[in-house]
Structure formats: structure tokens, C-alpha cells
N, C-alpha and C. Protein backbone atom coordinates (compact mmCIF):
# COMPACT_ATOMS: atom_id res chain seq x y z
N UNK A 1 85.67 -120.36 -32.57
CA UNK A 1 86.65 -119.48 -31.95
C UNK A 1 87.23 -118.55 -33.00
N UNK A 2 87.57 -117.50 -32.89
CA UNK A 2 87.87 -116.21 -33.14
C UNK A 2 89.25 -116.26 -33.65
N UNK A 3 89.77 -116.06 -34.19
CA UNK A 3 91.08 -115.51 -34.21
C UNK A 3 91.76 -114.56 -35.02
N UNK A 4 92.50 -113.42 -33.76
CA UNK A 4 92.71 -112.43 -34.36
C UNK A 4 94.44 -112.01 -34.29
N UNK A 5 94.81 -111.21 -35.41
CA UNK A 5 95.61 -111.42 -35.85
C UNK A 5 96.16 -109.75 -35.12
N UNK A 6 97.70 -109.40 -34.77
CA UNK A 6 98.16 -108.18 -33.92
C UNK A 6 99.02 -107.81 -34.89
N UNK A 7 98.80 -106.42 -34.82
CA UNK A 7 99.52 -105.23 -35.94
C UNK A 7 100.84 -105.64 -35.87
N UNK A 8 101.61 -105.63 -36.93
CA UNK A 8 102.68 -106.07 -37.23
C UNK A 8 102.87 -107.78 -37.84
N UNK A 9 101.92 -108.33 -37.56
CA UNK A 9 101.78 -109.64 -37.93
C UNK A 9 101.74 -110.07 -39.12
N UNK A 10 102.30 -111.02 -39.83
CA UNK A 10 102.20 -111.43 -41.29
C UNK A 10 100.78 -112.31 -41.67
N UNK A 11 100.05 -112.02 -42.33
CA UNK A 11 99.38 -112.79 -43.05
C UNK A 11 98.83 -113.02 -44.16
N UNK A 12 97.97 -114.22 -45.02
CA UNK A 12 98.16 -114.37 -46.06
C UNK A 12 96.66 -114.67 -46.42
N UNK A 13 96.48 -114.15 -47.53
CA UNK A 13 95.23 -114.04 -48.93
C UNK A 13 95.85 -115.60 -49.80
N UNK A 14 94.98 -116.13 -50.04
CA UNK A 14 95.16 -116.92 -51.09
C UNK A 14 93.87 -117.53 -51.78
N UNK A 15 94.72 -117.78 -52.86
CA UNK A 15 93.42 -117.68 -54.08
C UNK A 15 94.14 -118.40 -55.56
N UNK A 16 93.63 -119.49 -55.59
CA UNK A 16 94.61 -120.59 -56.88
C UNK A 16 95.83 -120.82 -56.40
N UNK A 17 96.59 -120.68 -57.25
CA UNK A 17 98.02 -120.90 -57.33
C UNK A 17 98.98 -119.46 -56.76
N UNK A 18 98.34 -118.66 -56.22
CA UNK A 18 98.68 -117.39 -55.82
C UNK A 18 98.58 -116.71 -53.88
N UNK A 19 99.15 -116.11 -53.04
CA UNK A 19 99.41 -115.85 -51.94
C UNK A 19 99.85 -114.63 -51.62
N UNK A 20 98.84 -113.40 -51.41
CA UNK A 20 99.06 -112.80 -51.11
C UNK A 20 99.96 -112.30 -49.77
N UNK A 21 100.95 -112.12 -49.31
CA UNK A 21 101.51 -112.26 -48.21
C UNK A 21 101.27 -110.44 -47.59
N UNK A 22 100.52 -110.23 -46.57
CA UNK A 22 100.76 -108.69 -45.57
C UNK A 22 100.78 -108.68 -44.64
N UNK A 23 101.17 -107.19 -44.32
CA UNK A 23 101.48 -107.04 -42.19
C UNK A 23 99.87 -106.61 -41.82
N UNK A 24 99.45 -106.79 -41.05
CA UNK A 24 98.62 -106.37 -40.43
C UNK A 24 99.06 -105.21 -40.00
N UNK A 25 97.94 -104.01 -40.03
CA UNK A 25 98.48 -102.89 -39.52
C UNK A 25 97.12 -102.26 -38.48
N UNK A 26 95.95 -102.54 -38.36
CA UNK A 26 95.48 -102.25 -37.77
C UNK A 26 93.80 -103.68 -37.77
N UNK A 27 93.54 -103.51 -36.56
CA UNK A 27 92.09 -104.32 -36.27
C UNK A 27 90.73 -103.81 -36.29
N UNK A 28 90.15 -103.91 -37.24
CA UNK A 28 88.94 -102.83 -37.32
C UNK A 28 87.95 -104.14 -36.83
N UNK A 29 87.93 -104.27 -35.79
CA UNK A 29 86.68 -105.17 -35.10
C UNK A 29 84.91 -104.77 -35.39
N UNK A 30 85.32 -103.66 -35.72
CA UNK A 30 83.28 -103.26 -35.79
C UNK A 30 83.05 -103.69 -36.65
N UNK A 31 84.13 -103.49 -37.78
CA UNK A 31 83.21 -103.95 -39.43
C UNK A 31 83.89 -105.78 -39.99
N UNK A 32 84.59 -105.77 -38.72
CA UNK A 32 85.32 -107.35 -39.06
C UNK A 32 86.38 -107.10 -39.94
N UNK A 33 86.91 -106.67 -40.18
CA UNK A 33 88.26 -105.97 -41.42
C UNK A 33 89.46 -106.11 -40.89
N UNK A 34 90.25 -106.24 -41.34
CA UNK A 34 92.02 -106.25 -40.89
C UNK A 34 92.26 -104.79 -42.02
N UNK A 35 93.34 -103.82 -41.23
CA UNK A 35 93.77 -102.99 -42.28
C UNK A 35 94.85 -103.89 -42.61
N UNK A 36 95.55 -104.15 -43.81
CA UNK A 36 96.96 -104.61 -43.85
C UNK A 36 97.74 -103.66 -44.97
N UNK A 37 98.85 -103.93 -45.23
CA UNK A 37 100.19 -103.56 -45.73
C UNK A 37 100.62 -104.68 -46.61
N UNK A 38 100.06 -104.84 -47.59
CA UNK A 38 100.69 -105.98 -49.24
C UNK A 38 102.11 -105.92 -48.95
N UNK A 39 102.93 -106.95 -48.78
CA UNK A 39 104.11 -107.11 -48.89
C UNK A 39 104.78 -107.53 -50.23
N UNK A 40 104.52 -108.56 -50.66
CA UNK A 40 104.62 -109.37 -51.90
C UNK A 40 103.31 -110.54 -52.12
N UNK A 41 103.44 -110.47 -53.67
CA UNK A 41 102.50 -111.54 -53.78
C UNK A 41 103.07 -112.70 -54.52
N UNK A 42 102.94 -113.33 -54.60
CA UNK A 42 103.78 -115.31 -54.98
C UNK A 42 102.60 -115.77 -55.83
N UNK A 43 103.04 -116.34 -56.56
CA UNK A 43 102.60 -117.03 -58.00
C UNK A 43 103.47 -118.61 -57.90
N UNK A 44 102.86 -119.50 -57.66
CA UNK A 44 103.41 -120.42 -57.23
C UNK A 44 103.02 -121.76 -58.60
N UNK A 45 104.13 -121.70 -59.13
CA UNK A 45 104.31 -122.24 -60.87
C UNK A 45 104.82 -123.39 -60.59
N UNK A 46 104.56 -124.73 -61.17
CA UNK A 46 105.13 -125.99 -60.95
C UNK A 46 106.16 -126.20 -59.54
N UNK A 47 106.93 -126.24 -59.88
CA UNK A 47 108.18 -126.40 -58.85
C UNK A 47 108.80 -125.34 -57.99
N UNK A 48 108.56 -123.92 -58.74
CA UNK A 48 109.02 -122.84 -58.29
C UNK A 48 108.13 -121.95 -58.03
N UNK A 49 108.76 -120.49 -57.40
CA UNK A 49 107.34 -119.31 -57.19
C UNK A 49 108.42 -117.94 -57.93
N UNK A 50 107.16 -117.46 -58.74
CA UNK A 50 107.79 -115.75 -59.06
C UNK A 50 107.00 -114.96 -57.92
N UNK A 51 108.07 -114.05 -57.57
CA UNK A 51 107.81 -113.18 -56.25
C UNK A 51 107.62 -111.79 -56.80
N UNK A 52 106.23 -111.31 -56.15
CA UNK A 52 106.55 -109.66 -57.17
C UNK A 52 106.19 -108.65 -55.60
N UNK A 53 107.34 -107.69 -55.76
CA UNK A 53 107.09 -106.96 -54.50
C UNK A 53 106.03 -105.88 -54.61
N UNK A 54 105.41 -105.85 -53.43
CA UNK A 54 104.20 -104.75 -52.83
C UNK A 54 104.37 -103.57 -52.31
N UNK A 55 105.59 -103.74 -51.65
CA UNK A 55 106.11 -102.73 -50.73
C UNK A 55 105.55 -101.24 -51.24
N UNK A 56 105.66 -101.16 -52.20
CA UNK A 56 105.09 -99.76 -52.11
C UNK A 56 103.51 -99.75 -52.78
N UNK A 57 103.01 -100.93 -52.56
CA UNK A 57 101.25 -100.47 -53.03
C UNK A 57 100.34 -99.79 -51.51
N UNK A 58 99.56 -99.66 -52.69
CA UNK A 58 98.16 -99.30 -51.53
C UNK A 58 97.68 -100.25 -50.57
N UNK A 59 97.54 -99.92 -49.24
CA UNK A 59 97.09 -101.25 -48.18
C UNK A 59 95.55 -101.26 -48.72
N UNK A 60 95.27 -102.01 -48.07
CA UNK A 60 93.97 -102.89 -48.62
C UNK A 60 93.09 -103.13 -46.96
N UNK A 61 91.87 -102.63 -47.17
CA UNK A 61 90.95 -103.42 -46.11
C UNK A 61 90.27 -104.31 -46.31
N UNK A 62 90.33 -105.50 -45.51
CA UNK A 62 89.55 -106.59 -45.93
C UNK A 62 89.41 -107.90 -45.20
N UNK A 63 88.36 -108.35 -45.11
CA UNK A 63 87.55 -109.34 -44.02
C UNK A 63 87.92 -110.43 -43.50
N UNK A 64 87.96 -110.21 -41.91
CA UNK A 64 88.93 -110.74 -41.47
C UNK A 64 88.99 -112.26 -41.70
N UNK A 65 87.89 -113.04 -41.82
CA UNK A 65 87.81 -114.43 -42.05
C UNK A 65 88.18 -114.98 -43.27
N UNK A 66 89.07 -114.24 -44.21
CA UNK A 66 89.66 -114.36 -45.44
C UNK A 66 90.80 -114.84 -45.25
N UNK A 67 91.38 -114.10 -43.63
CA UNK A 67 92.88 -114.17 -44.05
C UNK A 67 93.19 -115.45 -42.84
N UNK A 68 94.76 -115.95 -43.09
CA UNK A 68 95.38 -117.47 -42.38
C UNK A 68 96.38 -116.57 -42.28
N UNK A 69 97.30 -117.52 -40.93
CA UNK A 69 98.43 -116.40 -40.47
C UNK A 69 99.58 -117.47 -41.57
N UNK A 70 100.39 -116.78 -42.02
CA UNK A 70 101.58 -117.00 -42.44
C UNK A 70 102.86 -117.49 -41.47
N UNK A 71 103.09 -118.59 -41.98
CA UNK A 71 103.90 -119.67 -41.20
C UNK A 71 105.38 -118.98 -41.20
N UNK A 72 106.40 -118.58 -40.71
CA UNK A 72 107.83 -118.34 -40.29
C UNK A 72 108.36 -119.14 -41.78
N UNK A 73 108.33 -120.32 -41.68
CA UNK A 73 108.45 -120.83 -42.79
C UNK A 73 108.61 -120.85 -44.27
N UNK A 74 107.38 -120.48 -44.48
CA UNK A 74 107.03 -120.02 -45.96
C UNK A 74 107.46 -118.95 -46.18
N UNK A 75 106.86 -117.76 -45.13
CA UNK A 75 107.43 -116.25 -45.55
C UNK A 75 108.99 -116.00 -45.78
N UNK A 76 109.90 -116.78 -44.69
CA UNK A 76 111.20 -116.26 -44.17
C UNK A 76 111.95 -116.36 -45.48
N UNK A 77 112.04 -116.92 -46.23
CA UNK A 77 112.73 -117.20 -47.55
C UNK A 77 111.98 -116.10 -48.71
N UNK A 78 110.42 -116.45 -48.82
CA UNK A 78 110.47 -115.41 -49.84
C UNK A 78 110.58 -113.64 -49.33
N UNK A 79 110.20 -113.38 -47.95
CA UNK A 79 110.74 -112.21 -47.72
C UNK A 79 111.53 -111.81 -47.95
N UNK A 80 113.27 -112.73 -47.94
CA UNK A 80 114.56 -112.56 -47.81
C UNK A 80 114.75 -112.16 -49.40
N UNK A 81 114.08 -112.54 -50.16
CA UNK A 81 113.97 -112.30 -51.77
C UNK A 81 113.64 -111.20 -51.77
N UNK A 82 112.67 -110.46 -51.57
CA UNK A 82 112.05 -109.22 -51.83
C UNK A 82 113.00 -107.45 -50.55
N UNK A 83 113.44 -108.56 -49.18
CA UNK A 83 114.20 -107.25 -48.96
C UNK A 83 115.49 -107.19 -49.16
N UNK A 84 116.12 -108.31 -50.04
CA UNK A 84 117.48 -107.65 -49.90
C UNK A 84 117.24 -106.64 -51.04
N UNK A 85 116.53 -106.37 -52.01
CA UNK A 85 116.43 -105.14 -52.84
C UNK A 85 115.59 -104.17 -52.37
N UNK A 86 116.36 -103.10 -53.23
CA UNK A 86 116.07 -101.70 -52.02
C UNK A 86 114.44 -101.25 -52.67
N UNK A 87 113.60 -100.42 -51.75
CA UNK A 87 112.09 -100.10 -52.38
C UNK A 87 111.96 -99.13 -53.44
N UNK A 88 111.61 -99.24 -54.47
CA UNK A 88 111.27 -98.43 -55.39
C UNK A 88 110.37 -97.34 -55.07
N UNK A 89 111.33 -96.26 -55.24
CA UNK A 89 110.37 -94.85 -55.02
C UNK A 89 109.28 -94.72 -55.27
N UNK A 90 108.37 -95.43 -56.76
CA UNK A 90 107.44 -95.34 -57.64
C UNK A 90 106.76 -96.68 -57.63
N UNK A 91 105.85 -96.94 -57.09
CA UNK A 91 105.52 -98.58 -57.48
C UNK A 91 105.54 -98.51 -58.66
N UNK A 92 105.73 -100.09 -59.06
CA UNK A 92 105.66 -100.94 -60.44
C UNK A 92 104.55 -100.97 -60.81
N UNK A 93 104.42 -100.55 -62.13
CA UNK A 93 103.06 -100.68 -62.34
C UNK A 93 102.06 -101.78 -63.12
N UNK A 94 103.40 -102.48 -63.23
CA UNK A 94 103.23 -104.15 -63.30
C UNK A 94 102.16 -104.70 -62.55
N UNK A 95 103.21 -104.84 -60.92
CA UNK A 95 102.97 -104.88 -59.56
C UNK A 95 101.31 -104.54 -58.89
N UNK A 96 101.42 -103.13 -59.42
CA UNK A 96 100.09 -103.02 -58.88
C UNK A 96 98.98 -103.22 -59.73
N UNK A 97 98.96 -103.54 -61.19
CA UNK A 97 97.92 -104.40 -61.95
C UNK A 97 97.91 -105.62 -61.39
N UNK A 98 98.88 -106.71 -60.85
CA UNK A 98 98.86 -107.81 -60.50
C UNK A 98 98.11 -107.56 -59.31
N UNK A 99 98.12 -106.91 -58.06
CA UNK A 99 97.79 -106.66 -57.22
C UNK A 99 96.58 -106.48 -56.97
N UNK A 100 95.45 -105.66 -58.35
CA UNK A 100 94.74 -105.77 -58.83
C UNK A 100 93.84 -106.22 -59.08
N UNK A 101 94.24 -107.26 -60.05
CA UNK A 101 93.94 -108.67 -60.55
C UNK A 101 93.77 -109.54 -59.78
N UNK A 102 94.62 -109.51 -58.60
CA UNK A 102 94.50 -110.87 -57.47
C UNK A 102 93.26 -110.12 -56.78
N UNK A 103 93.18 -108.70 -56.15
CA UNK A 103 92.02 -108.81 -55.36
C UNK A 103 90.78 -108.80 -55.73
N UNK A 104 90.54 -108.55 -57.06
CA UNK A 104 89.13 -108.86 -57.84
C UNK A 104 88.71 -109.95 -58.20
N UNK A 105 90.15 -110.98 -58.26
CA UNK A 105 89.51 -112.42 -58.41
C UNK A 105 88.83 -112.74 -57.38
N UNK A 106 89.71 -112.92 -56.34
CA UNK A 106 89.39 -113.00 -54.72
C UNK A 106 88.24 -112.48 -54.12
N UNK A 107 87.82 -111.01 -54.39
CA UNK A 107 86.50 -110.92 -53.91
C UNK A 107 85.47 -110.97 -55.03
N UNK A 108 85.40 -112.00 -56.35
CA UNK A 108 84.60 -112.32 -57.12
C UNK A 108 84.49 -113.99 -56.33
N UNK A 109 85.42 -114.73 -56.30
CA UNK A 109 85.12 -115.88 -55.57
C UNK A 109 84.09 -115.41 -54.32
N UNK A 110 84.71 -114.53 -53.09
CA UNK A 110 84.08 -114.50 -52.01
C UNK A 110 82.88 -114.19 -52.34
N UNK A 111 82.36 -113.43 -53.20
CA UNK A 111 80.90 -112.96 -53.21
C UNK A 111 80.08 -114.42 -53.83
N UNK A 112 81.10 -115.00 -54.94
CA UNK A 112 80.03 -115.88 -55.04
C UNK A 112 80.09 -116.93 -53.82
N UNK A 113 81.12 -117.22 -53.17
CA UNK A 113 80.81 -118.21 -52.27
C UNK A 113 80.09 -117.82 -51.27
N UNK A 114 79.76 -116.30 -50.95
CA UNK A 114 78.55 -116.40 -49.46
C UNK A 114 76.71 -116.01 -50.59
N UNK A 115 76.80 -116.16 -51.61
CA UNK A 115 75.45 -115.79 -52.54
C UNK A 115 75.24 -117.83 -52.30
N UNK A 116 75.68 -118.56 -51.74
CA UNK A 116 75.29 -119.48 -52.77
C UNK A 116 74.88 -120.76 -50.88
């Protein structure tokens, strides 16, 4: 069974110790793709998580059987972290090396896991 995820919806990339959290913004069914909207991404360190905001990166297309919906739960707290500060005109350019970094790991895993 199928499951598909409706624009506006939160969901999540993950990969190690890391969770990409985005909105869905559009359903590209022909090529199997979710457009989404990077919200923040979580780095999830012993006991605690560093939260680094997305809000202003580039959305990302990418396959839909990658992504799990994000629980009310998990998100509602670290969201509450990332909007009570206001969006930076300029993304971080921290931010979007990390951003980066997570999706090249991620589709270096995926390629090797459907080669094999």
C-alpha cells in the first residue's frame, strides 16, 4: 500500500543520527517525487538535539519512498524552537552546507542500497 503524503504536510528524511524535518508542497506522482520545503534539520547528540533552521533554503525534490510522516510529537517542540525566531533574510550559510551534507549522504546511501 501506497502512501501519500498532502501539501502542507510535515515530513521527515532521516539518515544516522540526523532528521530532516519538511512541508510537503507539492505531489509529483509521474516521477514518484514529493516537492518539499526543508524546515529544520536535527542532529540528535546523546541526550539532546541541535536544531538548525531551513526556512530559508532551497526545496528539494525527492523520492517519495524515502520519506515517513512526522509524528505531532516530535515536530511540535522542535518547531516551537525554530519559529519563535524571526527568518533570516539571507540563509545561513552554515545551514545550507549542512543541508548539503545531509542530502549527499542520503542519496549516497540510497544509491548504494537499490545497486546492491
Amino acid at each position: 500500500m501506497s502512501l501519500y503524503f498532502q501539501p502542507g504536510q510535515i515530513v521527515s528524511l532521516e539518515h544516522g543520527d540526523r532528521n530532516l524535518y519538511a512541508e510537503v508542497i507539492q505531489v509529483v506522482l509521474s516521477r514518484q517525487l514529493y516537492w518539499v520545503r526543508p524546515l529544520l534539520l536535527v542532529n540528535f547528540v546523546q541526550e539532546s538535539s541541535v536544531v538548525t533552521d531551513l526556512r530559508e533554503a532551497s526545496d528539494l525534490l525527492w523520492p517519495i519512498n524515502l520519506f515517513r510522516p512526522a509524528l505531532d510529537t516530535e515536530v511540535i517542540t522542535l518547531l516551537s524552537q525554530v519559529l519563535a525566531k524571526e527568518p533570516k533574510t539571507e540563509p545561513d550559510s552554515t545551514a545550507k552546507q549542512q543541508l548539503n551534507e545531509f542530502v549527499h549522504q542520503l542519496w549516497q546511501a540510497y544509491q548504494n542500497s537499490t545497486q546492491q
